[in-house]
N, C-alpha and C. Protein backbone atom coordinates (compact mmCIF):
# COMPACT_ATOMS: atom_id res chain seq x y z
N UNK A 1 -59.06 133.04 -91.74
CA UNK A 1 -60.20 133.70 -92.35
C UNK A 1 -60.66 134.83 -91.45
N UNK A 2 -61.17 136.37 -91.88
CA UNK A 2 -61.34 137.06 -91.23
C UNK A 2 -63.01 136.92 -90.86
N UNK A 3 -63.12 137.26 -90.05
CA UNK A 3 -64.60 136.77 -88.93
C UNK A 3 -65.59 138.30 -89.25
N UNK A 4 -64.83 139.22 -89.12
CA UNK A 4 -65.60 140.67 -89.73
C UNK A 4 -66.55 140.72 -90.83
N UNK A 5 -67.36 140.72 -90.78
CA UNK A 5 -68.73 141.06 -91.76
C UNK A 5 -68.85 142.51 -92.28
N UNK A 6 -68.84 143.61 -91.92
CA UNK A 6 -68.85 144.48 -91.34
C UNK A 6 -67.50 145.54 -90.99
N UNK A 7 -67.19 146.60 -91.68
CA UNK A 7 -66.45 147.50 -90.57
C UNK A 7 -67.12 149.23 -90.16
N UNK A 8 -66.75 149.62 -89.23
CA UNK A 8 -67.95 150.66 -88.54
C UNK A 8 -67.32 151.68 -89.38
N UNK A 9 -68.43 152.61 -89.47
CA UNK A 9 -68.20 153.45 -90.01
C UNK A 9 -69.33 154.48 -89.58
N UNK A 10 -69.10 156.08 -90.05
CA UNK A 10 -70.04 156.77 -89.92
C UNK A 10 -71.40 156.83 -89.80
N UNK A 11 -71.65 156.09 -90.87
CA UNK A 11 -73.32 155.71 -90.87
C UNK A 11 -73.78 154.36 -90.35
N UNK A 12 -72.46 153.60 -89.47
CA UNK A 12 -73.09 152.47 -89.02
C UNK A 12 -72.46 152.44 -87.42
N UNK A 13 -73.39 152.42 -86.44
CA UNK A 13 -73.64 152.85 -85.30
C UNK A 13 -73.29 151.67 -84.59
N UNK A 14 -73.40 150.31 -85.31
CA UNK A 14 -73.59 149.34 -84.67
C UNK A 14 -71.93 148.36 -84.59
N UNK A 15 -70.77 149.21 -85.34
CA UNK A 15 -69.60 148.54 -85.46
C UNK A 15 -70.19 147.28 -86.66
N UNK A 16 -69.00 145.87 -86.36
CA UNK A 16 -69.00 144.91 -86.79
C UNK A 16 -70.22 144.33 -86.64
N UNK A 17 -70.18 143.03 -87.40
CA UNK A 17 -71.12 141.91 -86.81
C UNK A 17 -70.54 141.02 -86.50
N UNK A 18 -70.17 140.23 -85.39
CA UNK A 18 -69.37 139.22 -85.18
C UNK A 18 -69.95 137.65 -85.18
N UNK A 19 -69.11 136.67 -85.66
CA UNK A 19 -69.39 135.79 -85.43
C UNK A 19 -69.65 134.79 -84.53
N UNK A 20 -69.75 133.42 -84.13
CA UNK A 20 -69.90 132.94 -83.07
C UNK A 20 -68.68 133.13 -82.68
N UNK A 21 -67.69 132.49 -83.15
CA UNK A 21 -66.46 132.20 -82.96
C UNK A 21 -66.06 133.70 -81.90
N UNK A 22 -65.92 134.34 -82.85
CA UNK A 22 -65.45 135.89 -82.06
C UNK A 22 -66.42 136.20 -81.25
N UNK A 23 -67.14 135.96 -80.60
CA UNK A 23 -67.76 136.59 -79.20
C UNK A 23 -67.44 135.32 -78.45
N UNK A 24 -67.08 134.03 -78.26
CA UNK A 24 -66.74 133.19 -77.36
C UNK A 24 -65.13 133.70 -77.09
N UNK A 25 -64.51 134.21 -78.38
CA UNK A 25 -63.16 134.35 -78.15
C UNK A 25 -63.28 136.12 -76.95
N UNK A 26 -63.88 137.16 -77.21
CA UNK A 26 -63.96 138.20 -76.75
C UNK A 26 -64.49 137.87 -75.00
N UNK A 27 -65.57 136.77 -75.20
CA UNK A 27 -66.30 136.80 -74.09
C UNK A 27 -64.90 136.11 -72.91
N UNK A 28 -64.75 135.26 -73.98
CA UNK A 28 -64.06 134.22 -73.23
C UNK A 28 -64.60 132.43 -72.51
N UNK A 29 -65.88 132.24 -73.31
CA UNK A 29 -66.58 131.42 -72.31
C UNK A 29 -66.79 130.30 -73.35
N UNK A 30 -67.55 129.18 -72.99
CA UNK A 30 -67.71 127.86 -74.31
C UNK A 30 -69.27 128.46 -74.51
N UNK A 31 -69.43 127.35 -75.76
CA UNK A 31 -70.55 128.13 -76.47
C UNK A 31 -72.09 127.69 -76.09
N UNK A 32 -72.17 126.98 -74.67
CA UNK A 32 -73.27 126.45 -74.28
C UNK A 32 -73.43 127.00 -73.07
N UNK A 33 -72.24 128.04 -72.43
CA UNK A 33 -72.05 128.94 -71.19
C UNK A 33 -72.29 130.13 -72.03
N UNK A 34 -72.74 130.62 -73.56
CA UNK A 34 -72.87 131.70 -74.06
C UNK A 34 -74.38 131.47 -74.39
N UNK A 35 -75.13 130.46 -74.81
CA UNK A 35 -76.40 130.16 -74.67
C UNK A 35 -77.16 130.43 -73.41
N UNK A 36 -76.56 129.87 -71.82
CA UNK A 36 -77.40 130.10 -71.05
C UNK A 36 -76.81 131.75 -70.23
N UNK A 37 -76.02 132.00 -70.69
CA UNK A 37 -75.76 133.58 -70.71
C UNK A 37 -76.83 134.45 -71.21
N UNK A 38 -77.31 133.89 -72.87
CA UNK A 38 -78.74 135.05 -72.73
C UNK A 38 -79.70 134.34 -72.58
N UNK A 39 -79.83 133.30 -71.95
CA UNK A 39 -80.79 133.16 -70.80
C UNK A 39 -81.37 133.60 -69.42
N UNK A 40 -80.25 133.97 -69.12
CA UNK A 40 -79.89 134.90 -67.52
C UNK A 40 -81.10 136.24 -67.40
N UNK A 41 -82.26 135.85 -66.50
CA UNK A 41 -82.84 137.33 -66.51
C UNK A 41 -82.75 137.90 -65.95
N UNK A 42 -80.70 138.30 -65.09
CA UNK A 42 -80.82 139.49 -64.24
C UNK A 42 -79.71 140.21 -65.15
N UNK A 43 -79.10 139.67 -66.14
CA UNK A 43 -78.19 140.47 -67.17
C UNK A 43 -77.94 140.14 -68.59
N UNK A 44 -79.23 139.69 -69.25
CA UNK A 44 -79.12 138.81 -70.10
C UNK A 44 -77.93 139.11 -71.41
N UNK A 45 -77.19 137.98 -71.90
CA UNK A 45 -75.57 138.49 -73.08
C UNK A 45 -77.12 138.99 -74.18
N UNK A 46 -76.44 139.54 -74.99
CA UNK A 46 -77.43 140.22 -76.30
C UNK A 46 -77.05 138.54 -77.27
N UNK A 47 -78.52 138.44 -77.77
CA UNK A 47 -78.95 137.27 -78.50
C UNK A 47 -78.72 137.75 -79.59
N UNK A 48 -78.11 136.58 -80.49
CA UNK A 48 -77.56 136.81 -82.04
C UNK A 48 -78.78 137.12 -83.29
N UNK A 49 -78.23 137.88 -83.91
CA UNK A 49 -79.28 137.91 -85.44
C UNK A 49 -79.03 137.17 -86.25
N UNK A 50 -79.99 136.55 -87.18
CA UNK A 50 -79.60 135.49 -88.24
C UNK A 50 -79.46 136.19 -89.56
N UNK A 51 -78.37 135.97 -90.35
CA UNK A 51 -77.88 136.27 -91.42
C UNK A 51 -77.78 135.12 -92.93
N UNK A 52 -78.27 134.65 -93.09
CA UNK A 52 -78.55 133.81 -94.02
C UNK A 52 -78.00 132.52 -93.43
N UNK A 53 -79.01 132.04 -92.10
CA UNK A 53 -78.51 131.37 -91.19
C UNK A 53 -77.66 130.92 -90.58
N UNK A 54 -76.51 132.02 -90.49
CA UNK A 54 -75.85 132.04 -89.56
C UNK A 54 -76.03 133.11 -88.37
N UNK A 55 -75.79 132.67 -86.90
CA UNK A 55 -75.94 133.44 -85.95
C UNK A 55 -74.87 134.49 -85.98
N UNK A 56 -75.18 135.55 -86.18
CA UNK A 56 -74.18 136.98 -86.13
C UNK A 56 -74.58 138.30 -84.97
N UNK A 57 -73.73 138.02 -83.95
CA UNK A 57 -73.48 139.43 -82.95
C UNK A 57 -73.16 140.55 -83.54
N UNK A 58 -74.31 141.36 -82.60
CA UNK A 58 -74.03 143.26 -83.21
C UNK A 58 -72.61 143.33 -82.18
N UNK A 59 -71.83 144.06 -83.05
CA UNK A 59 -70.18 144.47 -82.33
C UNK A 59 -70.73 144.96 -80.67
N UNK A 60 -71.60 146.16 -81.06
CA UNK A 60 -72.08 147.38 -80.06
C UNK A 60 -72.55 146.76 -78.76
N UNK A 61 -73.78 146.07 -79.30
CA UNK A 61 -74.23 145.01 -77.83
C UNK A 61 -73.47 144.24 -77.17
N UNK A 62 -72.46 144.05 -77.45
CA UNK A 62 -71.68 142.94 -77.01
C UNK A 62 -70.59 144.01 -76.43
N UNK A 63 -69.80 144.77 -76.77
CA UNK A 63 -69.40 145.92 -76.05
C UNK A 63 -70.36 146.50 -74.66
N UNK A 64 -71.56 146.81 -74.92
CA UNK A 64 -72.42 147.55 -74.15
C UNK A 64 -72.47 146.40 -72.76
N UNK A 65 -72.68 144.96 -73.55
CA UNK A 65 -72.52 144.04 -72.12
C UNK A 65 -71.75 144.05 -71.36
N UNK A 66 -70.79 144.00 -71.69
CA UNK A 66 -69.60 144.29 -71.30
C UNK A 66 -69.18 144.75 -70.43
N UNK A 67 -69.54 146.49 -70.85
CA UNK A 67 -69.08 147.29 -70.07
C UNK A 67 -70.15 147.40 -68.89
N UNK A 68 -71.36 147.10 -68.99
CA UNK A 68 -72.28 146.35 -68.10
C UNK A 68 -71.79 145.71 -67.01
N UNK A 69 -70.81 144.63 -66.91
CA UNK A 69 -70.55 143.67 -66.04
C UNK A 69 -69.63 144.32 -65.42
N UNK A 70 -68.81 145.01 -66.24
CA UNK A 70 -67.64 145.59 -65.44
C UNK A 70 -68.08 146.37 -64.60
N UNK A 71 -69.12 147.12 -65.02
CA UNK A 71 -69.77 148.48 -63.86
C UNK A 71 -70.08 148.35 -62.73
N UNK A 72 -71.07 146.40 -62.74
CA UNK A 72 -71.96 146.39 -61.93
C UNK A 72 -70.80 145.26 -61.03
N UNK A 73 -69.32 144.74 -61.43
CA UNK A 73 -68.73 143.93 -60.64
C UNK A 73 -67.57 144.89 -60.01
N UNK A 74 -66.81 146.03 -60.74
CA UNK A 74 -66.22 146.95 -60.22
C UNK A 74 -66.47 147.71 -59.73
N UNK A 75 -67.95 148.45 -59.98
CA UNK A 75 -68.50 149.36 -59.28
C UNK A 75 -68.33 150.77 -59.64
N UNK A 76 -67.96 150.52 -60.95
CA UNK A 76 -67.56 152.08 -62.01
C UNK A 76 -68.29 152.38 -62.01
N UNK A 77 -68.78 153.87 -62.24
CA UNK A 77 -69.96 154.83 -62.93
C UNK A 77 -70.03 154.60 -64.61
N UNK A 78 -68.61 154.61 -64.96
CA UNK A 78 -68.56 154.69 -66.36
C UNK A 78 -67.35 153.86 -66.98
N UNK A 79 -67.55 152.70 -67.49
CA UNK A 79 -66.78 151.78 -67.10
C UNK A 79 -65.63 151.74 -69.09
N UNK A 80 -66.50 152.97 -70.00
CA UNK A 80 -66.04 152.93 -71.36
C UNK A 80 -65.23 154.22 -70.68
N UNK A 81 -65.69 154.84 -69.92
CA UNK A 81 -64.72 156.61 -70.00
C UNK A 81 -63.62 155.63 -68.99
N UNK A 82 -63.49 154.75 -67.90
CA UNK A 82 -62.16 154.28 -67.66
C UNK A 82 -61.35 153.70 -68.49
N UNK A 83 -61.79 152.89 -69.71
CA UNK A 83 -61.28 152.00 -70.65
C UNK A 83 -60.11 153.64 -71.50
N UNK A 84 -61.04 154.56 -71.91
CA UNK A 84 -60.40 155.36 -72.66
C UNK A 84 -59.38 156.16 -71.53
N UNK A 85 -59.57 156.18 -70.60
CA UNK A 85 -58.45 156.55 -69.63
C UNK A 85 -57.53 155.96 -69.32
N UNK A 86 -57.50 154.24 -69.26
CA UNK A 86 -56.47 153.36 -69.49
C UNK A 86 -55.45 153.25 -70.86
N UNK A 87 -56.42 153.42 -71.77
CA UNK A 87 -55.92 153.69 -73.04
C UNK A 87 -54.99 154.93 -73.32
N UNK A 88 -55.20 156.71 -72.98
CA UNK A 88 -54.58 157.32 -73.27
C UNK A 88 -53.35 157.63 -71.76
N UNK A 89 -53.18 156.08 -70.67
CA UNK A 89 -52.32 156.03 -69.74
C UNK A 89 -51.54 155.38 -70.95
N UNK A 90 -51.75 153.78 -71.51
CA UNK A 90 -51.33 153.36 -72.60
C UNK A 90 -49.99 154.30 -73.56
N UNK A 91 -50.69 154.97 -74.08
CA UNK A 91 -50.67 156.31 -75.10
C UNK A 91 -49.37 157.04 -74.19
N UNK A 92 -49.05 157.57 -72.65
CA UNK A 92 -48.16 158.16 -72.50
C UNK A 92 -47.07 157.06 -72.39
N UNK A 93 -47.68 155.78 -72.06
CA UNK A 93 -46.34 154.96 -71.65
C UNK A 93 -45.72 154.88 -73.01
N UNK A 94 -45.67 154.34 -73.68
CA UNK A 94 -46.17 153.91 -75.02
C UNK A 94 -45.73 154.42 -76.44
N UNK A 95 -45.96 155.73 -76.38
CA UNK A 95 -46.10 156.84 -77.50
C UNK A 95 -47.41 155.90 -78.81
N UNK A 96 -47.48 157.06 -79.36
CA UNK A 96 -48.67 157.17 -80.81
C UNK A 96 -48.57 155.80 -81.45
N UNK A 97 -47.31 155.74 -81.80
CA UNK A 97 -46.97 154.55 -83.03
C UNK A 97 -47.35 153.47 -82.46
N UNK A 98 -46.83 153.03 -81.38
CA UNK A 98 -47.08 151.71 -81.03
C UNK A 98 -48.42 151.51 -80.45
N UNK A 99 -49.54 152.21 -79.99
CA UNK A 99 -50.56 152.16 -79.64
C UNK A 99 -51.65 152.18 -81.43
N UNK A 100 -51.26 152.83 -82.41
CA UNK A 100 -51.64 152.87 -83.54
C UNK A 100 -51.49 151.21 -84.08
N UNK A 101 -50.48 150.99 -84.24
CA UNK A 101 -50.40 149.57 -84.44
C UNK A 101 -51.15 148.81 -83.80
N UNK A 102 -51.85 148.90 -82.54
CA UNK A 102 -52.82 147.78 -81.87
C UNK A 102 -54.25 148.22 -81.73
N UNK A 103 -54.50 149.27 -82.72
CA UNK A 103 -55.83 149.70 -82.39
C UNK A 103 -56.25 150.58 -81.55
N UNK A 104 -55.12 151.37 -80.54
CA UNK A 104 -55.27 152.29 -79.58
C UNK A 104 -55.84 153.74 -80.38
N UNK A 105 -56.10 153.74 -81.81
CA UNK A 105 -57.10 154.85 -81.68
C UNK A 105 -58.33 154.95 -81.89
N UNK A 106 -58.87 153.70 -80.74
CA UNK A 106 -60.06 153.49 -80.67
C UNK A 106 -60.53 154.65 -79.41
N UNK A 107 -59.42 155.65 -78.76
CA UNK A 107 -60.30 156.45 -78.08
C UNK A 107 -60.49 157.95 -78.87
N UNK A 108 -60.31 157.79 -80.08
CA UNK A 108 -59.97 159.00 -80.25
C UNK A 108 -61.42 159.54 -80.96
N UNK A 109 -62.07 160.61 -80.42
CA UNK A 109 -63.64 160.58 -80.50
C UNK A 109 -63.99 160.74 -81.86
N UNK A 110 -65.26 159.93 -81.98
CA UNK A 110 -65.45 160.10 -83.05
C UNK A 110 -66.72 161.23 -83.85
N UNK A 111 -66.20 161.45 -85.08
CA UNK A 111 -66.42 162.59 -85.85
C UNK A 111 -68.31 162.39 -85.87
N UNK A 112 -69.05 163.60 -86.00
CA UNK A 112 -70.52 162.88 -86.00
C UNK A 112 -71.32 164.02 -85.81
């Protein structure tokens, strides 16, 4: 079953909405280490919205955390402009097609 609510588009800023399932799978963590995650008040994870009671993650916040942890544990300035720099390293190893097939033109800027 697909977990996507949601796909981003122009007028929606916020990407997907994800489910529980898919932010334990993205995060990587169990779902009572994702509870006291936005508990944490020195980096708190972004707390879910309710959708006809189910708990649903904004795509964006959960990205934005993200790249949050990476900044503040790697010590990047800009931890999305390395991601898209890994990506179009990707892109030379690689070529177009096979990076197209996995979603690699997620650096390619968007129109706006």
């Amino acid at each position: 079953m697909d977990e996507r609510i949601t796909q981003p588009g122009p007028l929606d800023p916020f990407g997907r909405l994800l489910s529980l399932r898919s932010v334990l799978d993205s995060v990587g963590v169990s779902k009572s280490s994702l509870y006291e995650m936005i508990k944490d008040p020195e980096s708190p994870f972004p707390g879910p919205i309710k959708i006809g009671g189910r708990s649903m993650w904004i795509e964006a916040d959960v990205i934005l955390w993200k790249a949050d942890v990476v900044r503040r544990n790697l010590g990047l300035s800009d931890p999305l402009g390395e991601y898209r720099l890994r990506l179009r390293a990707a892109e030379d190893m690689l070529g177009d097609e096979c990076l197209n097939s996995i979603g690699g033109n997620l650096h390619q800027p968007q129109a706006g």
